[in-house]
N, C-alpha and C. Protein backbone atom coordinates (compact mmCIF):
# COMPACT_ATOMS: atom_id res chain seq x y z
N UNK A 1 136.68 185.20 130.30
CA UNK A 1 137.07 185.01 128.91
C UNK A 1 138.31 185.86 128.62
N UNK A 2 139.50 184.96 127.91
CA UNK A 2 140.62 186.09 127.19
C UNK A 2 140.05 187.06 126.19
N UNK A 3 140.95 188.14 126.68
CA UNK A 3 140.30 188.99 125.63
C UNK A 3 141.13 188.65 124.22
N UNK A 4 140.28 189.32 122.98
CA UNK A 4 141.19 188.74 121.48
C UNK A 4 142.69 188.77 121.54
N UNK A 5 143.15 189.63 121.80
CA UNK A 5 144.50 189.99 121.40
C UNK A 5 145.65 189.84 122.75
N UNK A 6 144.91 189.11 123.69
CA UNK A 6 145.85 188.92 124.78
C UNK A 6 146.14 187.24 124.68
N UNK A 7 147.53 187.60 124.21
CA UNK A 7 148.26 185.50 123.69
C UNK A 7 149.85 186.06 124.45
N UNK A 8 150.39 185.39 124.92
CA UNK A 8 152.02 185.03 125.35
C UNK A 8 152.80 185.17 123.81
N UNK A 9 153.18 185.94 123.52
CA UNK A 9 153.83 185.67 122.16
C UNK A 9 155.31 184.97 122.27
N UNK A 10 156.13 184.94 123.72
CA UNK A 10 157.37 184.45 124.21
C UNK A 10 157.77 183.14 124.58
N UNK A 11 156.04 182.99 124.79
CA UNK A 11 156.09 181.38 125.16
C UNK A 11 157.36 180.49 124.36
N UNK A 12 158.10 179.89 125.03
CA UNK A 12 158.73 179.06 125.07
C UNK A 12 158.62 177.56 125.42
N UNK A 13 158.69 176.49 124.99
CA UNK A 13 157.97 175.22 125.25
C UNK A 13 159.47 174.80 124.71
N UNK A 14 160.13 173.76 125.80
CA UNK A 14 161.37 173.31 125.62
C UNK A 14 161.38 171.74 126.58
N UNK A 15 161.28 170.79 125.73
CA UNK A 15 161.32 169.06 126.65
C UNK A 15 162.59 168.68 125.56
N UNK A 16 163.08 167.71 126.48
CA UNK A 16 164.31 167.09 126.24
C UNK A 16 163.75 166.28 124.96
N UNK A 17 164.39 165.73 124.14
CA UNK A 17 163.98 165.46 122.89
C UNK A 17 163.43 166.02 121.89
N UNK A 18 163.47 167.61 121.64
CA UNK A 18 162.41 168.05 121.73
C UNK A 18 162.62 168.34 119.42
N UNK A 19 163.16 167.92 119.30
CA UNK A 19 163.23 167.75 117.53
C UNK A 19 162.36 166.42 117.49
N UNK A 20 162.65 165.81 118.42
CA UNK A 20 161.82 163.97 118.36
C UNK A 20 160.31 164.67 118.57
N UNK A 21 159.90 165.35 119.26
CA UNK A 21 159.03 165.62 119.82
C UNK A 21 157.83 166.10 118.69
N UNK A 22 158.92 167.60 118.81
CA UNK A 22 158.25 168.26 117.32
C UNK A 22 157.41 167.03 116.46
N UNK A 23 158.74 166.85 115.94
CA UNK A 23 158.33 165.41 114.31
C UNK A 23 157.18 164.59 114.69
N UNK A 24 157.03 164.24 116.02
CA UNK A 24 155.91 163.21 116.49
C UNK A 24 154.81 164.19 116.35
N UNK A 25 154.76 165.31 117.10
CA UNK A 25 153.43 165.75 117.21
C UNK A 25 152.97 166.31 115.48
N UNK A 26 153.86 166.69 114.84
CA UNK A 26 153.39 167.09 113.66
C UNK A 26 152.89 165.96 112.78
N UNK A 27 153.79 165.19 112.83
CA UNK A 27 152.93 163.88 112.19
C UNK A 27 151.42 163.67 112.77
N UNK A 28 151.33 163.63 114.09
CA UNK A 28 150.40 162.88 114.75
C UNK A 28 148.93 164.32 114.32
N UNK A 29 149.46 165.48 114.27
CA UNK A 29 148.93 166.40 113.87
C UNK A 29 148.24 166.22 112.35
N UNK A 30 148.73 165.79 111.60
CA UNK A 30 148.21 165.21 110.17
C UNK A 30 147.13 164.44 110.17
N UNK A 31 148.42 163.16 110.79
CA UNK A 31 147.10 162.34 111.33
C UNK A 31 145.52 162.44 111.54
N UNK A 32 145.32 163.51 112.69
CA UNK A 32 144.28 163.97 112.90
C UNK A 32 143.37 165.00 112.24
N UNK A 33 144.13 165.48 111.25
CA UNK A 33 143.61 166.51 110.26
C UNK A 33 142.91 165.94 109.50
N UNK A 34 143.91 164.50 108.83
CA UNK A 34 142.80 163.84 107.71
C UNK A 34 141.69 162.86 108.56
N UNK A 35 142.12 162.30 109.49
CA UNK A 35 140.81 161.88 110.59
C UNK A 35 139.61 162.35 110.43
N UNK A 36 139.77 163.42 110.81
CA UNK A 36 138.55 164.62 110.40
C UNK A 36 138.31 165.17 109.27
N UNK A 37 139.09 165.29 108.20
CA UNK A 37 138.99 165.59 106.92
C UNK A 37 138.11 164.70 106.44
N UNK A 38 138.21 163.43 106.72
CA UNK A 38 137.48 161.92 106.00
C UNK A 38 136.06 161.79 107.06
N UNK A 39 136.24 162.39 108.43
CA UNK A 39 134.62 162.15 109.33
C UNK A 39 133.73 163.05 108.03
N UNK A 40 134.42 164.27 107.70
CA UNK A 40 133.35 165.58 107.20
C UNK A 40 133.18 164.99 105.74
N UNK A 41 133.92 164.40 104.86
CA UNK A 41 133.96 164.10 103.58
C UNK A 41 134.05 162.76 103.02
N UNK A 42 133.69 162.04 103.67
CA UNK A 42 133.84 160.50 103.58
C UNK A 42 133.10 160.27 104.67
N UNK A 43 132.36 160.15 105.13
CA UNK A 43 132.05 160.15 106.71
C UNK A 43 131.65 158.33 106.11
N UNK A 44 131.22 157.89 104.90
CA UNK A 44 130.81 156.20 104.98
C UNK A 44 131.94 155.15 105.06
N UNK A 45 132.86 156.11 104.87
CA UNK A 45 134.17 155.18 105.07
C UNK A 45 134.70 154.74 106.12
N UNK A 46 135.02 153.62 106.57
CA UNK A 46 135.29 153.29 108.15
C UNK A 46 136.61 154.13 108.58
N UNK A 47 137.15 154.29 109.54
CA UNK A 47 138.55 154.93 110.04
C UNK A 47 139.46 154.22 110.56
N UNK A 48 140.49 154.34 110.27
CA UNK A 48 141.55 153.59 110.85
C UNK A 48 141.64 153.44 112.06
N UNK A 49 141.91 152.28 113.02
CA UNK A 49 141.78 152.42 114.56
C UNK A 49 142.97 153.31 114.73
N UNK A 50 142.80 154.06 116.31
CA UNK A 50 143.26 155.11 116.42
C UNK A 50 144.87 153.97 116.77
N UNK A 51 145.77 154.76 116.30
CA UNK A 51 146.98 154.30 117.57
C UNK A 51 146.92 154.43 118.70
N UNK A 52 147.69 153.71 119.85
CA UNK A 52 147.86 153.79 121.00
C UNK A 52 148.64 155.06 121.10
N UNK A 53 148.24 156.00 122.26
CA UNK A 53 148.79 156.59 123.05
C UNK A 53 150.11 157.10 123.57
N UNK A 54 151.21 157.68 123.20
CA UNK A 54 152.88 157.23 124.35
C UNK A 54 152.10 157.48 125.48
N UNK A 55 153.34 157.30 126.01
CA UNK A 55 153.49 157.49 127.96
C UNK A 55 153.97 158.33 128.02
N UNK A 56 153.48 159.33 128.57
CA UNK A 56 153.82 160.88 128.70
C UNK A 56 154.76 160.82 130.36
N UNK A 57 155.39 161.54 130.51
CA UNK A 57 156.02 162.18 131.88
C UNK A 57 155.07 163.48 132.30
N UNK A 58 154.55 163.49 133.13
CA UNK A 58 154.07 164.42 133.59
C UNK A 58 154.51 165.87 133.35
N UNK A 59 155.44 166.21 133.12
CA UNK A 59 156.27 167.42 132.54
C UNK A 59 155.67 167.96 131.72
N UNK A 60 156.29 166.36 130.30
CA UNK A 60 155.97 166.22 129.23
C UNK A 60 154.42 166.92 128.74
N UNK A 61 153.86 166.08 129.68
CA UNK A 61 151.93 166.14 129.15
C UNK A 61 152.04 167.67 129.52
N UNK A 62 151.93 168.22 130.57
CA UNK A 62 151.95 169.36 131.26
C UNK A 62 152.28 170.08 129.72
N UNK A 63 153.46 169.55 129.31
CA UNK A 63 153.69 171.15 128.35
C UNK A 63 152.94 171.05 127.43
N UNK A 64 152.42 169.37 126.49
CA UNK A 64 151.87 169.38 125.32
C UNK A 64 150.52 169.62 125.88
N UNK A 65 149.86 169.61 126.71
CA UNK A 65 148.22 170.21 126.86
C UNK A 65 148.61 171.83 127.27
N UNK A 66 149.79 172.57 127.72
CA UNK A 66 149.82 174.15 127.23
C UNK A 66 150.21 174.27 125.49
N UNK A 67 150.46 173.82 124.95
CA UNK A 67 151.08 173.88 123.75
C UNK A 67 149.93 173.98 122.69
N UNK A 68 149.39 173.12 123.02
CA UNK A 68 148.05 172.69 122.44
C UNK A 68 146.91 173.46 122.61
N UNK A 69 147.00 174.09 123.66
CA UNK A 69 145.52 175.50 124.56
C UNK A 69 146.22 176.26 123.55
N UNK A 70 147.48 177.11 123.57
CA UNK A 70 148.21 178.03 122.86
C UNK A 70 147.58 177.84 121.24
N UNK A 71 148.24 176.74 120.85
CA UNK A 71 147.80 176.49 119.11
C UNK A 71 146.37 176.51 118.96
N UNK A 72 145.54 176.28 119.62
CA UNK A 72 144.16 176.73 119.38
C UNK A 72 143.94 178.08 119.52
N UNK A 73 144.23 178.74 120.80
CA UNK A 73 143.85 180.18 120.83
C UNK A 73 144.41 181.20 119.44
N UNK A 74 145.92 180.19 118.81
CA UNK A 74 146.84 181.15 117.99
C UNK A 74 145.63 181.31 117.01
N UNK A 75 144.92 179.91 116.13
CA UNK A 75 143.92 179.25 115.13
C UNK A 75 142.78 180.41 115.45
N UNK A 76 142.22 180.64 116.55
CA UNK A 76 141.14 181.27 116.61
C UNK A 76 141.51 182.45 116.73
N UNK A 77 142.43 183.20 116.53
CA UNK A 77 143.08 184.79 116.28
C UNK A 77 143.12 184.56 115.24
N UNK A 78 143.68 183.74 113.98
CA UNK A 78 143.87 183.49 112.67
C UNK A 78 142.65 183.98 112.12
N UNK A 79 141.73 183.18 112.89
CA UNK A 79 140.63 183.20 112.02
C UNK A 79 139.45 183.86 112.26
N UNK A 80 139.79 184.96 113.54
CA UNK A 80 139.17 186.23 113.51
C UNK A 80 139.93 187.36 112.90
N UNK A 81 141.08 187.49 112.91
CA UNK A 81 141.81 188.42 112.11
C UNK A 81 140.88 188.11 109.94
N UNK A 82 141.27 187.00 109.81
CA UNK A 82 140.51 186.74 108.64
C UNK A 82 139.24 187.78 108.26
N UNK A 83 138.58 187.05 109.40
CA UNK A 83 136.84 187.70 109.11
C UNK A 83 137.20 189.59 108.89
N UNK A 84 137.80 190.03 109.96
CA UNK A 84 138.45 191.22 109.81
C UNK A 84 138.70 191.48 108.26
N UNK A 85 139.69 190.88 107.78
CA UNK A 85 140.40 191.63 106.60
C UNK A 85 138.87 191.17 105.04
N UNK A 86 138.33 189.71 105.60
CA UNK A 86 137.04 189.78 104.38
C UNK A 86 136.06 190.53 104.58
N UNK A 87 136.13 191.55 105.94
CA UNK A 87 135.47 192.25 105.75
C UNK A 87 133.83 191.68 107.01
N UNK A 88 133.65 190.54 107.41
CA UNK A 88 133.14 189.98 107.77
C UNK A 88 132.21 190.29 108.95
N UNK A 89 133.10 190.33 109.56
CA UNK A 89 133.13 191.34 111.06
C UNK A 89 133.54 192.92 111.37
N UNK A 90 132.44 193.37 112.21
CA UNK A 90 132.83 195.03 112.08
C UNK A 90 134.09 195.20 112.34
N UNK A 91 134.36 196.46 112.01
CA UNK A 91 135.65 197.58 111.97
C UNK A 91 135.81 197.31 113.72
N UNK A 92 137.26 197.76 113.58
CA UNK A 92 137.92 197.10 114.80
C UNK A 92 137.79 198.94 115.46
């Protein structure tokens, strides 16, 4: 297991297109926010079929499944630092 406070803070993630890239995944990032926003709070409402997929380059995928491990681990420091400051979790 990582320990809490050990993250790459330098990481660099750089693919050719990579403003196209951004914009896609952040959209596609929404996307999936309200996906799940509507499973937990609407759950009787049907869901939009998912879109298809791009075609990744192996590179490509390579970086967005590190990118993606990273943005979760960042989320779950977020939100142990949180519990920290409400007090939640013991003194550090």
């Amino acid at each position: 297991m990582v320990p809490e406070r050990q993250i790459v803070s330098n990481d660099s993630f750089s693919i050719h297109n990579s403003n196209f890239l951004k914009e896609f995944v952040y959209v596609t990032w929404a996307a999936a926010q309200n996906r799940v926003h509507q499973q937990l709070y609407n759950p009787n409402l049907p869901l939009q079929p998912n879109p298809r997929p791009p075609v990744w380059s192996e590179e490509a995928r390579a970086m967005m499944v590190l990118w993606i491990a990273r943005e979760c681990r960042i989320f779950e420091m977020e939100m142990h630092e949180l519990e920290y400051l409400l007090g939640l979790r013991g003194a550090r």
